[in-house]
Protein backbone atom coordinates (compact mmCIF):
# COMPACT_ATOMS: atom_id res chain seq x y z
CA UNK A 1 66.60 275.31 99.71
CA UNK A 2 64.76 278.40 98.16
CA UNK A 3 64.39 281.17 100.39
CA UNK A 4 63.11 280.77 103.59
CA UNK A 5 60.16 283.68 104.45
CA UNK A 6 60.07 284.91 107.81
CA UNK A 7 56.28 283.67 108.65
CA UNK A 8 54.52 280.13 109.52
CA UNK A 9 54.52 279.91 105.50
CA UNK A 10 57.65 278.07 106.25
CA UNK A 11 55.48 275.49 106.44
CA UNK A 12 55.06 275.02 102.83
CA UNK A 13 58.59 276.56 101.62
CA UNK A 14 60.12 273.70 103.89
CA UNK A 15 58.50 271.66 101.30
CA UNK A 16 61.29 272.38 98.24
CA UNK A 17 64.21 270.97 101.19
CA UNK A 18 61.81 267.92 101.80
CA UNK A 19 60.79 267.29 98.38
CA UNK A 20 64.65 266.76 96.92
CA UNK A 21 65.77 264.23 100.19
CA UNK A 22 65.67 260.76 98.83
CA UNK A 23 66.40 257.28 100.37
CA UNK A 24 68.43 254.14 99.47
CA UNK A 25 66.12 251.80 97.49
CA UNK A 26 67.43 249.12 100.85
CA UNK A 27 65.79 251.60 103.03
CA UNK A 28 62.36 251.05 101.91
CA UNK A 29 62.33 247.14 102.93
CA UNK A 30 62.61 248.37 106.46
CA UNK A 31 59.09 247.97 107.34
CA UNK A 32 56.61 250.84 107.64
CA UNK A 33 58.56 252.17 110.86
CA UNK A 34 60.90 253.61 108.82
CA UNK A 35 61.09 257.27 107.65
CA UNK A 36 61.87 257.63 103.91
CA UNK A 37 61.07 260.73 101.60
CA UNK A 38 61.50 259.92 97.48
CA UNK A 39 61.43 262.30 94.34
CA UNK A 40 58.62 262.15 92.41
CA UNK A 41 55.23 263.68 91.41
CA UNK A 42 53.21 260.77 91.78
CA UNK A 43 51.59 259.62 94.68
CA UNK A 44 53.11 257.05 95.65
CA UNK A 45 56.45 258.68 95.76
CA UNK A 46 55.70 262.04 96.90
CA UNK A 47 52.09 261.78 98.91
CA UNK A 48 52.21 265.50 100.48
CA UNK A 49 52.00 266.85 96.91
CA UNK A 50 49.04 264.14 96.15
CA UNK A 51 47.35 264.66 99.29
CA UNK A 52 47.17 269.03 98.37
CA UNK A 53 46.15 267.93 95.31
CA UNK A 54 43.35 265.59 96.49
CA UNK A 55 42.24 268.34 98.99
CA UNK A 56 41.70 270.97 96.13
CA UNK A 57 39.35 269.02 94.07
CA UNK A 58 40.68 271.11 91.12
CA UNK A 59 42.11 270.52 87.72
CA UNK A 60 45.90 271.69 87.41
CA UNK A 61 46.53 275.07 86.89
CA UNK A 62 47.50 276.55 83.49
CA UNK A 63 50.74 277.06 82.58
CA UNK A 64 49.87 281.00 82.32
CA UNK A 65 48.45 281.00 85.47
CA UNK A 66 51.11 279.11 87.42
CA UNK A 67 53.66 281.25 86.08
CA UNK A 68 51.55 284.36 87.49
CA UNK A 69 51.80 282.52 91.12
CA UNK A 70 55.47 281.95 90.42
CA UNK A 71 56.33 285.50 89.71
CA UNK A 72 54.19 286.45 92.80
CA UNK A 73 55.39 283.88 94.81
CA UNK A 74 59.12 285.42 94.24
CA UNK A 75 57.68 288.74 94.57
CA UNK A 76 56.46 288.62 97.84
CA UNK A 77 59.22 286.49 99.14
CA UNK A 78 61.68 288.94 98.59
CA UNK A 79 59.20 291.97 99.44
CA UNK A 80 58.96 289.99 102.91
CA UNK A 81 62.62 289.78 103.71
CA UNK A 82 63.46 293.59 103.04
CA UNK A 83 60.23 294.88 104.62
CA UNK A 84 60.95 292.55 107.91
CA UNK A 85 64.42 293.80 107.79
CA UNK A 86 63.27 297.27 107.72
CA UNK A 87 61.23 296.64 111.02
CA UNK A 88 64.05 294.80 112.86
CA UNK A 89 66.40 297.86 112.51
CA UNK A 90 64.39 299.82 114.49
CA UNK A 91 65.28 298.63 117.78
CA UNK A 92 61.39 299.17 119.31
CA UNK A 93 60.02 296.13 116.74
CA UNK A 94 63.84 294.39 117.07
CA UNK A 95 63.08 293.57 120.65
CA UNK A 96 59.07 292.49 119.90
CA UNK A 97 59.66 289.55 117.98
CA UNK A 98 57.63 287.17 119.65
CA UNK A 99 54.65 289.88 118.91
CA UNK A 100 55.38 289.85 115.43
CA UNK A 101 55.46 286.39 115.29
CA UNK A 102 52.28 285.87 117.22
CA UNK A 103 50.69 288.69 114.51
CA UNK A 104 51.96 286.40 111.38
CA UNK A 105 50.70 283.42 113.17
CA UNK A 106 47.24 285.43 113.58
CA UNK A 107 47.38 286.18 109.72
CA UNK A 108 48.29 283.09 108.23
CA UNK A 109 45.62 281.25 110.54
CA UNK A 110 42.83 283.70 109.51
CA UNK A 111 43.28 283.07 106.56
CA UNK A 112 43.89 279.22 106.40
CA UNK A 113 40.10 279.44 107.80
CA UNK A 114 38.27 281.60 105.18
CA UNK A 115 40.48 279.51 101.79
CA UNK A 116 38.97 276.31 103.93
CA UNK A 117 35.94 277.23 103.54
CA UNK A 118 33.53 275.66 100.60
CA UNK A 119 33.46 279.34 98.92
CA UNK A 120 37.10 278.74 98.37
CA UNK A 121 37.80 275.04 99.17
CA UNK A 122 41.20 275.22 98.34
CA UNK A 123 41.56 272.08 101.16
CA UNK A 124 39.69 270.48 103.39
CA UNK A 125 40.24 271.31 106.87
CA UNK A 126 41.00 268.32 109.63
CA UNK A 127 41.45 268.90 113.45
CA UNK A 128 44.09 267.24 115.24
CA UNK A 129 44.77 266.67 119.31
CA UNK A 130 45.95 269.74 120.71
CA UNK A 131 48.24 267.60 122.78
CA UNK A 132 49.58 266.08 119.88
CA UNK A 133 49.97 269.68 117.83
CA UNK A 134 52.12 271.22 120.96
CA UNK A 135 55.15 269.76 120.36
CA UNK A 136 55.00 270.88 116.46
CA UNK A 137 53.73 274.18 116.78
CA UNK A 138 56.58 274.59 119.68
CA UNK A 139 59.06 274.15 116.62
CA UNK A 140 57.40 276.43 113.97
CA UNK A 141 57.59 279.13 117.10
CA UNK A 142 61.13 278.34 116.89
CA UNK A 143 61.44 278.06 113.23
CA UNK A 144 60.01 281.50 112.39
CA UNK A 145 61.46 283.33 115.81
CA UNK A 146 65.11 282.44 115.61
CA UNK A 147 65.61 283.19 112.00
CA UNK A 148 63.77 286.63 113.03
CA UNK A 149 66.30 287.32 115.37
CA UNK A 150 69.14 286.10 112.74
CA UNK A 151 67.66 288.94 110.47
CA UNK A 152 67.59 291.77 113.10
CA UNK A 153 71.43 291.10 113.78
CA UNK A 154 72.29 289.99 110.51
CA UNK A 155 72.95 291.50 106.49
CA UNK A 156 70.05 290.31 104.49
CA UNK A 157 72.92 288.52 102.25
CA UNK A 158 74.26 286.15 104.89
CA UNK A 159 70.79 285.75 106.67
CA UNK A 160 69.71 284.46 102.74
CA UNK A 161 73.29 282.18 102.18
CA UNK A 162 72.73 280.73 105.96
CA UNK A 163 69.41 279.28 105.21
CA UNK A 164 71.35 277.24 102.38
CA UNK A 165 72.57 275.57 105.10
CA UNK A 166 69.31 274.06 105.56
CA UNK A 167 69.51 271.22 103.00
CA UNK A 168 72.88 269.80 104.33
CA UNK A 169 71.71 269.88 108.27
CA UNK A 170 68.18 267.99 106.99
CA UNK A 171 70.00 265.74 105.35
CA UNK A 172 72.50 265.01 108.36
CA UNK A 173 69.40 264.93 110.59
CA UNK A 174 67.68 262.52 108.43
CA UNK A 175 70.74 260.01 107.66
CA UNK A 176 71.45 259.92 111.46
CA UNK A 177 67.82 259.34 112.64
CA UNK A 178 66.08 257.25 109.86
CA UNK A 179 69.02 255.81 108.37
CA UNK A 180 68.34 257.83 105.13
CA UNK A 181 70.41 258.36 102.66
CA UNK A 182 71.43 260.49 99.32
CA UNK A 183 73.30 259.89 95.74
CA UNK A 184 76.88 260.07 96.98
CA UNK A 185 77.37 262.97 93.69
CA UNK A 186 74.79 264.46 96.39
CA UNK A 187 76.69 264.99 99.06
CA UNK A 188 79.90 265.70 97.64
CA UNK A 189 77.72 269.20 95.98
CA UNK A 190 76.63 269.72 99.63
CA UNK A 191 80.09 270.15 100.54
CA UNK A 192 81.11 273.54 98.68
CA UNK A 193 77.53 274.16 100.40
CA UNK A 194 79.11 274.15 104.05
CA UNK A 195 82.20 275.87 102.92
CA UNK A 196 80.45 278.49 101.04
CA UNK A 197 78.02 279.22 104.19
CA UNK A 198 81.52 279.06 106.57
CA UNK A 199 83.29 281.34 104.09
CA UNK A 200 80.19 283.85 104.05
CA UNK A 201 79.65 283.75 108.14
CA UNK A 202 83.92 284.44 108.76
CA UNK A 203 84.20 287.40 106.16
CA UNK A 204 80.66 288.76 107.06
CA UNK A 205 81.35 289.40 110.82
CA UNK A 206 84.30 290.43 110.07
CA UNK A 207 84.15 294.25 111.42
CA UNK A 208 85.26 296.91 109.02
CA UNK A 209 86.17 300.31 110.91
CA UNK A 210 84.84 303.38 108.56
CA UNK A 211 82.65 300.89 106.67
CA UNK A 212 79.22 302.27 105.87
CA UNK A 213 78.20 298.13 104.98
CA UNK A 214 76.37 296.89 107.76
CA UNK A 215 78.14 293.72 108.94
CA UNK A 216 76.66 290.44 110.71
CA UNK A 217 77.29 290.60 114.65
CA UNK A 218 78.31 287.27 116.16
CA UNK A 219 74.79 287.54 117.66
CA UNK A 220 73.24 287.35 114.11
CA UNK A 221 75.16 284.30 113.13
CA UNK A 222 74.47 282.44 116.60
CA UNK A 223 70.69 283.30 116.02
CA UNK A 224 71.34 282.21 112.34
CA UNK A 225 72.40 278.73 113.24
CA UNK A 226 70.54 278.29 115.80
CA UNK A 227 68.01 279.16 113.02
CA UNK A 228 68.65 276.39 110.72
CA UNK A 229 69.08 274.00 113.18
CA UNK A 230 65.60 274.39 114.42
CA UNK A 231 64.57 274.80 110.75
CA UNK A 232 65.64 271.31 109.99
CA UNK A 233 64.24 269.86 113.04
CA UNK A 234 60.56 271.06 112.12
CA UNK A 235 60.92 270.41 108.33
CA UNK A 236 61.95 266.42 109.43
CA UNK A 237 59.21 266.62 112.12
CA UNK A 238 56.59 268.24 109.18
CA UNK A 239 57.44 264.64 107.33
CA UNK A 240 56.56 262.60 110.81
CA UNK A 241 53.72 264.39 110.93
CA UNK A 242 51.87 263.93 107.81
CA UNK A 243 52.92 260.39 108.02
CA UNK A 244 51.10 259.92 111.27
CA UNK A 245 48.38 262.05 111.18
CA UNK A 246 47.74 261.54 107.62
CA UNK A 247 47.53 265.58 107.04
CA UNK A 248 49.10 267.45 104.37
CA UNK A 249 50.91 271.04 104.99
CA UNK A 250 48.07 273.14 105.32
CA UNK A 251 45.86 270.73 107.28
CA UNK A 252 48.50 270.94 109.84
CA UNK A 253 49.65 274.66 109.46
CA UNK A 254 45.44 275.01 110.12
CA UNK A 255 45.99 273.45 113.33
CA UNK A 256 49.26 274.59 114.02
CA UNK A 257 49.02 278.27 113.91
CA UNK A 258 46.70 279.26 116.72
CA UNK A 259 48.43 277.04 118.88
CA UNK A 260 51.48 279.10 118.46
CA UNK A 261 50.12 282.01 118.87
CA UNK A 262 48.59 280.63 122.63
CA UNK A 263 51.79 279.48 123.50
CA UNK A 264 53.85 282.84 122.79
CA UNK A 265 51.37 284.95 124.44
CA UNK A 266 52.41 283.57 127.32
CA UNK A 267 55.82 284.28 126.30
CA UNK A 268 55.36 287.57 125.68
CA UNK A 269 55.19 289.89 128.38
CA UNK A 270 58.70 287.94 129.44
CA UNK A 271 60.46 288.80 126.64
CA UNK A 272 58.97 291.49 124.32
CA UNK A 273 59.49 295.42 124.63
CA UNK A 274 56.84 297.31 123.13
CA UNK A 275 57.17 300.23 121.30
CA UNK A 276 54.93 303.43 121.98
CA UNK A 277 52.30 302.26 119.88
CA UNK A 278 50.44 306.15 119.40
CA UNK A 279 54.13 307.24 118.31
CA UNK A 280 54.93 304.62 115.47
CA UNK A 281 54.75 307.02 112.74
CA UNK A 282 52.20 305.66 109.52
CA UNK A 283 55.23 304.44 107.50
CA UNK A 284 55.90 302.03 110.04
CA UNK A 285 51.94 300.65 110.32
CA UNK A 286 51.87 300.66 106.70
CA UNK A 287 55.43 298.21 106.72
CA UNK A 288 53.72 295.98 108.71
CA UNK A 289 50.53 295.26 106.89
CA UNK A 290 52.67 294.74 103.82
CA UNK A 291 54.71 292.16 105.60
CA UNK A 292 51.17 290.44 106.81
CA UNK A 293 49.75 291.02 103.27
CA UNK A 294 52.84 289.19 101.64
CA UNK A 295 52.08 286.19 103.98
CA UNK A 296 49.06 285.84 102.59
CA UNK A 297 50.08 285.69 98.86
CA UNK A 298 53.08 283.08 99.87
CA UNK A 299 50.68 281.32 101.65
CA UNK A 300 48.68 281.00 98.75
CA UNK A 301 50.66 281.12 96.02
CA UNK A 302 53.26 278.53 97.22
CA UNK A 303 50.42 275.99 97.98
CA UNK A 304 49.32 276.22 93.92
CA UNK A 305 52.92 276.24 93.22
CA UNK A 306 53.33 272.90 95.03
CA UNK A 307 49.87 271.33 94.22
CA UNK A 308 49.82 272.54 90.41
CA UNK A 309 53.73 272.25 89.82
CA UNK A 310 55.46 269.89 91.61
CA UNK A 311 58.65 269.84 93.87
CA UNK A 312 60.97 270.50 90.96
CA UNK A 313 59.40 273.90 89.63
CA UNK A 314 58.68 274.92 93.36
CA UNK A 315 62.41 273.89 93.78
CA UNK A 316 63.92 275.92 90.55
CA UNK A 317 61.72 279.08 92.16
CA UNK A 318 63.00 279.00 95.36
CA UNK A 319 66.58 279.02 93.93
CA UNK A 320 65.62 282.41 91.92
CA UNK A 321 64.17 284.07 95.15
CA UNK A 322 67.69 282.62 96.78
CA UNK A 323 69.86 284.64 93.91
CA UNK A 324 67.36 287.20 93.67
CA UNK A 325 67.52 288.28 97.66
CA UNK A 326 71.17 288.07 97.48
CA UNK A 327 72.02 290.11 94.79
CA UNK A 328 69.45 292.85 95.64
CA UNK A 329 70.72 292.18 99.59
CA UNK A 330 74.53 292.83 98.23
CA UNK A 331 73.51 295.58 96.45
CA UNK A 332 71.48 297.30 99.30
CA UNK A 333 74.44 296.76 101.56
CA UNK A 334 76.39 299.06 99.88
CA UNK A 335 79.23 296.13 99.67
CA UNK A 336 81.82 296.02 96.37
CA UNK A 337 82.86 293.24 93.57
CA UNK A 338 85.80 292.82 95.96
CA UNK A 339 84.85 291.50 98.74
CA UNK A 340 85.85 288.37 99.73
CA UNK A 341 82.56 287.30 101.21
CA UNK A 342 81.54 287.03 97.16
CA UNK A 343 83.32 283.45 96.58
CA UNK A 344 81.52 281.79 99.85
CA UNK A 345 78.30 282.94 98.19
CA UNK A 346 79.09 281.90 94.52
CA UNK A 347 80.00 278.29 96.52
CA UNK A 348 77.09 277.81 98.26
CA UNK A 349 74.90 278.76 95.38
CA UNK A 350 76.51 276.29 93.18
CA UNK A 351 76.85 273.63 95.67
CA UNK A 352 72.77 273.78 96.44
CA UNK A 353 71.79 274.04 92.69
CA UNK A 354 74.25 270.91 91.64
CA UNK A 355 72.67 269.54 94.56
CA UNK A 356 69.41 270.24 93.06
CA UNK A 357 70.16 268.63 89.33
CA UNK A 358 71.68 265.75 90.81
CA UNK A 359 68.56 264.95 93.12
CA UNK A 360 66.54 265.49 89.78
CA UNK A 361 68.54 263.10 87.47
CA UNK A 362 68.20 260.76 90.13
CA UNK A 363 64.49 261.06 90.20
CA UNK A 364 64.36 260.84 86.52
């Protein structure tokens, strides 16, 4: 629902979509078999939050404090996006995106390791089957490599408004797999949602002779998609997963991550094109430490955010970094008041924040 970051951080932004999918009260007499995912701070009704908690041993954070890791949180999100974009429109890091991948992977493991460690102890680490992790970390490859590509071929405004998309296609997934189910004032704001995000991908692609804008290619929205699809997938599989390996995000992003990076290096020479590496110029180098270096403070930051906050702050600050990368996107992109593309965003905004306030009135 917020803004999805282009790194295995996912991870833990996949946890505002999660954290606002409820189920029928009838659901939850359906033996422990069945999947179900309530609103709530407390344990019992929201045990991924408990369980980071648990792991940090440590009071909550101030309210100073967690407004610091907010504001750096949305910071680095949107610092991210426009620095990755950057890269992907050189067409020598456009066509290496399993590499970058595999480096983000690299980052956000290394340092999963040293904030595990008792210095730190910001969780306790676990160690799961690697037979079991494959099929996961297979999904965060896909979850952080297709939206990539959607980014490369796509404005940063309708790679942002396509993610929205996200919170509909979970809740599809879930209702159709696990039976669960939403308020019914729910789904009817998930609707301008879809029509927003349609509106957005038609006008978007739309090529505009003269135009200085750069425009989505039907390549960008395929890989955008394609994108959320495998998104929603891995945030439903995330909720499987703590459930049966009794792990919370970052115990399993521990394990996850260097998996992923084994599997795409054998990916990689298929696929990738390297650039020259001795003739990337500095600016470039420097880009891509920044990208690795915001990982790290979205790693971190939206892990207190979750832990110290709760779903319903983390939610409200992924919907600023969601306004915030638009409106900066829109005004990159050189585009006008005029165009039409404007309404489908103003839709799917509203449709995902009345979604929002009607998930947390039900809660309440």
């Amino acid at each position: 629902m917020g803004s999805s970051t282009l790194t295995p951080d996912r991870a833990l932004e996949l946890e505002e979509t999660r954290s606002l999918i409820v189920t029928d009260e009838k659901q939850e007499a359906n033996g422990p078999e069945e999947f179900s995912i309530r609103i709530g701070d407390e344990e019992d009704e929201h045990p991924e939050v408990a369980s980071i908690a648990r792991d940090t041993g440590s009071k909550p954070t101030s309210g100073g404090r967690m407004t610091m890791w907010m504001i750096i949180n949305t910071l680095a999100t949107i610092g991210i996006v426009f620095i990755n974009k950057r890269l992907f429109d050189d067409p020598s890091f456009r066509n290496a995106q399993l590499t970058f991948a595999a480096f983000h992977f690299t980052v956000t493991g290394t340092l999963l390791y040293v904030v595990s460690r008792p210095q730190f102890g910001m969780f306790q680490p676990r160690t799961a089957g690697i037979r079991d992790m494959i099929p996961l970390a297979s999904a965060m490859c896909l979850n952080v490599v297709l939206p990539n590509l959607s980014l490369a071929f796509s404005s940063v405004t309708f790679y942002q408004i396509a993610r929205i998309s996200l919170t509909p296609t979970v809740a599809l997934i879930n209702f159709v797999f696990y039976n669960a189910t939403i308020p019914r004032p729910a789904v009817y704001a998930l609707v301008p949602v879809c029509i927003g995000v349609g509106m957005v991908s038609y006008y978007d692609s739309l090529p505009q002779p003269g135009s200085t804008v750069r425009q989505t290619s039907t390549l960008g929205v395929v890989f955008a998609f394609s994108g959320v699809l495998a998104s929603s997938l891995y945030t439903v599989w995330i909720a499987v997963y703590h459930k049966k390996l009794q792990m919370n995000s970052m115990q399993l992003l521990f394990n996850q991550a260097p998996i992923g990076v084994v599997l795409m290096l054998y990916v990689i020479p298929f696929t990738d094109t390297f650039p020259e590496w001795s003739q990337v110029p500095m600016g470039k180098w420097t880009l891509i430490l920044m990208s690795g270096f915001f990982a790290c403070l979205i790693n971190v930051s939206q892990f207190l955010i979750i832990a110290g906050a709760g779903p319903v702050s983390s939610t409200v600050v992924g919907h600023v970094k969601t306004c915030s990368i638009v409106a900066i996107g829109w005004f990159v992109g050189g585009k006008s008041v005029g165009d039409r593309s404007i309404f489908g965003i103003l839709l799917a905004i509203g449709g995902i924040i009345s979604y929002s306030i009607v998930m947390i009135k039900t809660r309440g």
